[in-house]
N, C-alpha and C. Protein backbone atom coordinates (compact mmCIF):
# COMPACT_ATOMS: atom_id res chain seq x y z
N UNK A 1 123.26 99.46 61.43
CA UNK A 1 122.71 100.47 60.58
C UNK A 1 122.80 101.80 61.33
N UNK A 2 123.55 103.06 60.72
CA UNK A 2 123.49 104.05 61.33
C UNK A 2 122.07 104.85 61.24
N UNK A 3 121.58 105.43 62.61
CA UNK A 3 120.68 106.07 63.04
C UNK A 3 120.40 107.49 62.25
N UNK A 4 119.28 108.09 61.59
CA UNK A 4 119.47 108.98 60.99
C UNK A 4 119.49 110.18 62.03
N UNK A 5 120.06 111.79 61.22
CA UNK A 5 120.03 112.24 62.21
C UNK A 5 118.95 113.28 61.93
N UNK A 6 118.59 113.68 62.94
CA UNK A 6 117.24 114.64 62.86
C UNK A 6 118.17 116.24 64.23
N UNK A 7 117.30 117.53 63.06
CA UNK A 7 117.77 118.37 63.94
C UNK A 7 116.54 119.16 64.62
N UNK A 8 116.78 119.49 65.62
CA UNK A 8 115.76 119.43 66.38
C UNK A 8 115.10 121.48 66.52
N UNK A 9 114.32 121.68 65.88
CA UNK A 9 113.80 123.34 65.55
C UNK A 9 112.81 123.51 66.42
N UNK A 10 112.55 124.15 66.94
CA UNK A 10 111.67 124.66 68.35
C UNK A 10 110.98 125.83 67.86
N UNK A 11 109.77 125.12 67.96
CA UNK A 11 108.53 125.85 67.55
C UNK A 11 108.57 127.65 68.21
N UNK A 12 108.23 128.44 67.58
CA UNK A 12 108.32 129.71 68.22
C UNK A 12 107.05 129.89 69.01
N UNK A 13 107.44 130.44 70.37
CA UNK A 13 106.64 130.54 71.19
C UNK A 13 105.86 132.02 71.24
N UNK A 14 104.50 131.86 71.17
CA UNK A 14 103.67 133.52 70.90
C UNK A 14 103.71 134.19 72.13
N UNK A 15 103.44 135.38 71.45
CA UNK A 15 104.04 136.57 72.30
C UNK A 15 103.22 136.78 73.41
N UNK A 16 101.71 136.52 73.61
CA UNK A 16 101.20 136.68 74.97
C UNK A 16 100.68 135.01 75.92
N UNK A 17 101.86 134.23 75.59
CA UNK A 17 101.66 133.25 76.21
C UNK A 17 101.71 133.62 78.31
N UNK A 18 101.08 132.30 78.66
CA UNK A 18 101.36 132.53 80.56
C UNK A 18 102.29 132.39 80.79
N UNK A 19 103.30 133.16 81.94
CA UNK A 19 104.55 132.84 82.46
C UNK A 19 104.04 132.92 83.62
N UNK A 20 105.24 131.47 84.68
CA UNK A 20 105.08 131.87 86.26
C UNK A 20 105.65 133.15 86.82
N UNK A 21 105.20 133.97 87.55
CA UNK A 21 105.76 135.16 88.21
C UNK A 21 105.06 134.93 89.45
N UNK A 22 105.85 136.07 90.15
CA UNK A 22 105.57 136.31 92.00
C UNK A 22 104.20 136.91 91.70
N UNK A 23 103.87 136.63 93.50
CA UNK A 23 102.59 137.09 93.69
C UNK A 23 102.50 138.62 93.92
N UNK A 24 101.69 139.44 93.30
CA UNK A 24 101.62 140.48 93.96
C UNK A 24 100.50 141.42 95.27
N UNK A 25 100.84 142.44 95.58
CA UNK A 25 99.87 142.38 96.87
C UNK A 25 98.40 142.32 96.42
N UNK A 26 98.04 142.83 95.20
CA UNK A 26 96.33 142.75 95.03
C UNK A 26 95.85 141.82 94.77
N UNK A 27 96.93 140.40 94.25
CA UNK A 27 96.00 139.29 93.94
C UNK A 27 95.70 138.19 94.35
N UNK A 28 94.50 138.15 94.58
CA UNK A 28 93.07 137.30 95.08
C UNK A 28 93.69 135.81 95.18
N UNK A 29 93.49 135.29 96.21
CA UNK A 29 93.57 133.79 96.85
C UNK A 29 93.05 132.62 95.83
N UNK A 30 93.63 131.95 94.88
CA UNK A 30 92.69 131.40 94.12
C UNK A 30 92.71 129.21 94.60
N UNK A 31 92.07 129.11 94.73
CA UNK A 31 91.77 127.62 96.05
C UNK A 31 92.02 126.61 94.51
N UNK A 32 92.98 126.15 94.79
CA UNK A 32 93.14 124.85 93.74
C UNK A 32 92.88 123.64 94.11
N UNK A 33 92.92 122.96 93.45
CA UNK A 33 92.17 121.08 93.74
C UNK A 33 93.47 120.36 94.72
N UNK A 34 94.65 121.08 94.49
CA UNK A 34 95.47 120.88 95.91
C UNK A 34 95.19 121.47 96.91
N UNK A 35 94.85 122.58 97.26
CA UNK A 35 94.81 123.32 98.10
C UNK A 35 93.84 122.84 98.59
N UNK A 36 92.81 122.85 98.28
CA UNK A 36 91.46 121.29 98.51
C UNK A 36 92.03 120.04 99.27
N UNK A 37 92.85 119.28 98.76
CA UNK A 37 93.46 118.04 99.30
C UNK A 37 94.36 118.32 100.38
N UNK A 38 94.83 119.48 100.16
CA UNK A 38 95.94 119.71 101.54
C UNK A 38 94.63 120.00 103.02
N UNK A 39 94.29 121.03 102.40
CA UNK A 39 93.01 121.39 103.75
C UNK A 39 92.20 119.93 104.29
N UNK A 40 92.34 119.24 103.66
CA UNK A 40 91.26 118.13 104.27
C UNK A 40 92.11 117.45 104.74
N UNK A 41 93.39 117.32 104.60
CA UNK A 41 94.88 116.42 105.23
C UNK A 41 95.09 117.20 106.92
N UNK A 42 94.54 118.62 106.78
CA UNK A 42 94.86 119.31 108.04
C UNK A 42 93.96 118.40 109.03
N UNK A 43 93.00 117.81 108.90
CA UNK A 43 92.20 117.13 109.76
C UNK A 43 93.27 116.19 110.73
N UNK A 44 94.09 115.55 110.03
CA UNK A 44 94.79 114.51 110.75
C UNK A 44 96.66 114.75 111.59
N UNK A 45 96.20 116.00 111.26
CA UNK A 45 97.58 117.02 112.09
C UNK A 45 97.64 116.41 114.08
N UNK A 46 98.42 116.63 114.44
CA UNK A 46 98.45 116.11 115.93
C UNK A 46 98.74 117.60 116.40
N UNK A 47 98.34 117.86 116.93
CA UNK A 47 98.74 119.66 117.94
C UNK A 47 100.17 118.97 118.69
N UNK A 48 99.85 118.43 119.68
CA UNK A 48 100.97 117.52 120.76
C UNK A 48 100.76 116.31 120.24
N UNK A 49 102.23 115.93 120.73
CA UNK A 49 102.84 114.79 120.67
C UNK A 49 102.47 113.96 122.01
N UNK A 50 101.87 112.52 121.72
CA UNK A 50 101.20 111.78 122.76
C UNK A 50 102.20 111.79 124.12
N UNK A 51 101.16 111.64 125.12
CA UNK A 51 101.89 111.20 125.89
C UNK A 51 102.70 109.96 126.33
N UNK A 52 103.65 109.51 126.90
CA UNK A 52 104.58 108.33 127.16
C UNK A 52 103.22 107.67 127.98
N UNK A 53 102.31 108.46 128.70
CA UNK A 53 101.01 107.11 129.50
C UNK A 53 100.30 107.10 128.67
N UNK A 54 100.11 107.40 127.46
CA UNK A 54 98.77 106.77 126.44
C UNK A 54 99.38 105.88 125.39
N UNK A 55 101.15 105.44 125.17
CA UNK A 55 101.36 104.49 124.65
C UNK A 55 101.28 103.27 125.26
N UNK A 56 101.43 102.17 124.39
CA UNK A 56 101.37 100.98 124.70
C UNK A 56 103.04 100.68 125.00
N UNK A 57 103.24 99.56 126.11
CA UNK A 57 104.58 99.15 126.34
C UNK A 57 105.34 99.13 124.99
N UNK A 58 106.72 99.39 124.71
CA UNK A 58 107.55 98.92 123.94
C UNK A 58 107.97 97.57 123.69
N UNK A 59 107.75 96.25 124.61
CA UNK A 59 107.61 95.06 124.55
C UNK A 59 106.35 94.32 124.06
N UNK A 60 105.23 94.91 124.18
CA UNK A 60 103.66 95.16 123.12
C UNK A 60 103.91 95.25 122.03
N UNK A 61 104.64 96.74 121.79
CA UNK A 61 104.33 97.05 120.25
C UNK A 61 105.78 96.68 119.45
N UNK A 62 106.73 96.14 120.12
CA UNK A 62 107.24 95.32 119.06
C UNK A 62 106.81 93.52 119.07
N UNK A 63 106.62 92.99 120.41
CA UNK A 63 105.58 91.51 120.54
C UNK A 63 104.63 91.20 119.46
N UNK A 64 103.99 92.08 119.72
CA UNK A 64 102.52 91.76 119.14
C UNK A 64 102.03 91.63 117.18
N UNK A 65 103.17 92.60 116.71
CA UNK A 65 103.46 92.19 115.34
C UNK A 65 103.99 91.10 114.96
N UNK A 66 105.04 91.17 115.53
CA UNK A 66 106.05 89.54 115.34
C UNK A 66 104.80 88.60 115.37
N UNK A 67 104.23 88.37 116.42
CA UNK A 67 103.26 87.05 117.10
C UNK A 67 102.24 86.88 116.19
N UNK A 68 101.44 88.20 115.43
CA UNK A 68 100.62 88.23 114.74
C UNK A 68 100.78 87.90 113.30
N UNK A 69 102.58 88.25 112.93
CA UNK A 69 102.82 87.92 111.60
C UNK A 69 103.16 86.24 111.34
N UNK A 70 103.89 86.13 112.39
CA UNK A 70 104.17 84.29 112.84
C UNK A 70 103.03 83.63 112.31
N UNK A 71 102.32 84.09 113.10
CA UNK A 71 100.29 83.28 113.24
C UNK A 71 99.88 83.55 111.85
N UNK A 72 100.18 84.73 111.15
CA UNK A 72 99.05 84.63 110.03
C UNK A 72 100.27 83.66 108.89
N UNK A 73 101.64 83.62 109.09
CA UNK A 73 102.10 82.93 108.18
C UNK A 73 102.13 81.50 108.30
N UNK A 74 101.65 81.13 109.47
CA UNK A 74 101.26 79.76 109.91
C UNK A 74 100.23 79.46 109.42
N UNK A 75 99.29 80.15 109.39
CA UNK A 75 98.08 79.81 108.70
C UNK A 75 98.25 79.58 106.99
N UNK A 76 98.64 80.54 106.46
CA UNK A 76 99.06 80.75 105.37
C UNK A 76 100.03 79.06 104.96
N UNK A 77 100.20 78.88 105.65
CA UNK A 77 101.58 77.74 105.02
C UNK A 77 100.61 76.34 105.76
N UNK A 78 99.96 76.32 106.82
CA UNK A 78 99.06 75.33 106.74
C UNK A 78 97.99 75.48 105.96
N UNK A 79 96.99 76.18 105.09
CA UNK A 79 96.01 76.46 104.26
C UNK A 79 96.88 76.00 102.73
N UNK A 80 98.45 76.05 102.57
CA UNK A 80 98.49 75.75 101.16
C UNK A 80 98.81 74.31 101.51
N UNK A 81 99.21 74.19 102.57
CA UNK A 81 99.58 72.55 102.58
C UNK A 81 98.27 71.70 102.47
N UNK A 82 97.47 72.31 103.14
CA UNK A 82 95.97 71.74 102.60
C UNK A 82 95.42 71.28 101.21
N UNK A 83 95.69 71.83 100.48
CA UNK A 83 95.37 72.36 98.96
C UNK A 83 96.32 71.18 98.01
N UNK A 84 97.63 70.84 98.48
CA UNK A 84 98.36 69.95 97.62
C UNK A 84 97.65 68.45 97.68
């Protein structure tokens, strides 16, 4: 069945609607509900980059995931074998 066709008329837009434009020098700082969420994100900014003596070995921090994901999927696969 062919699709009917519809033509598509665009509502006229009134004459003192908002447009985006540049800022100019007199106008006032206005604090939006982002500008809100960004400022409270500044909390977790790092100034410097850690030092190489306050990380943990590179044989740690790739070890210790592996070992921990092993273990919890061991558990996981002995807890359903339980259950059958």
């Amino acid at each position: 069945m062919p699709l009917a066709r519809f033509r598509y008329i665009p509502a006229p837009e009134p004459e003192n609607h908002a447009a985006p434009r540049l800022a100019a020098d007199g106008d006032v700082f206005v604090a939006s509900p982002v500008h809100h969420l960004q400022s409270g994100l500044s909390v977790f900014e790092e100034l410097e980059p850690p030092l190489a003596e306050d990380r943990y070995p590179g044989w740690f921090r790739l070890g210790f995931p592996l070992a921990a994901s092993t273990a919890m999927w061991g558990a996981i696969l002995w807890g359903v074998g339980l259950l059958r």
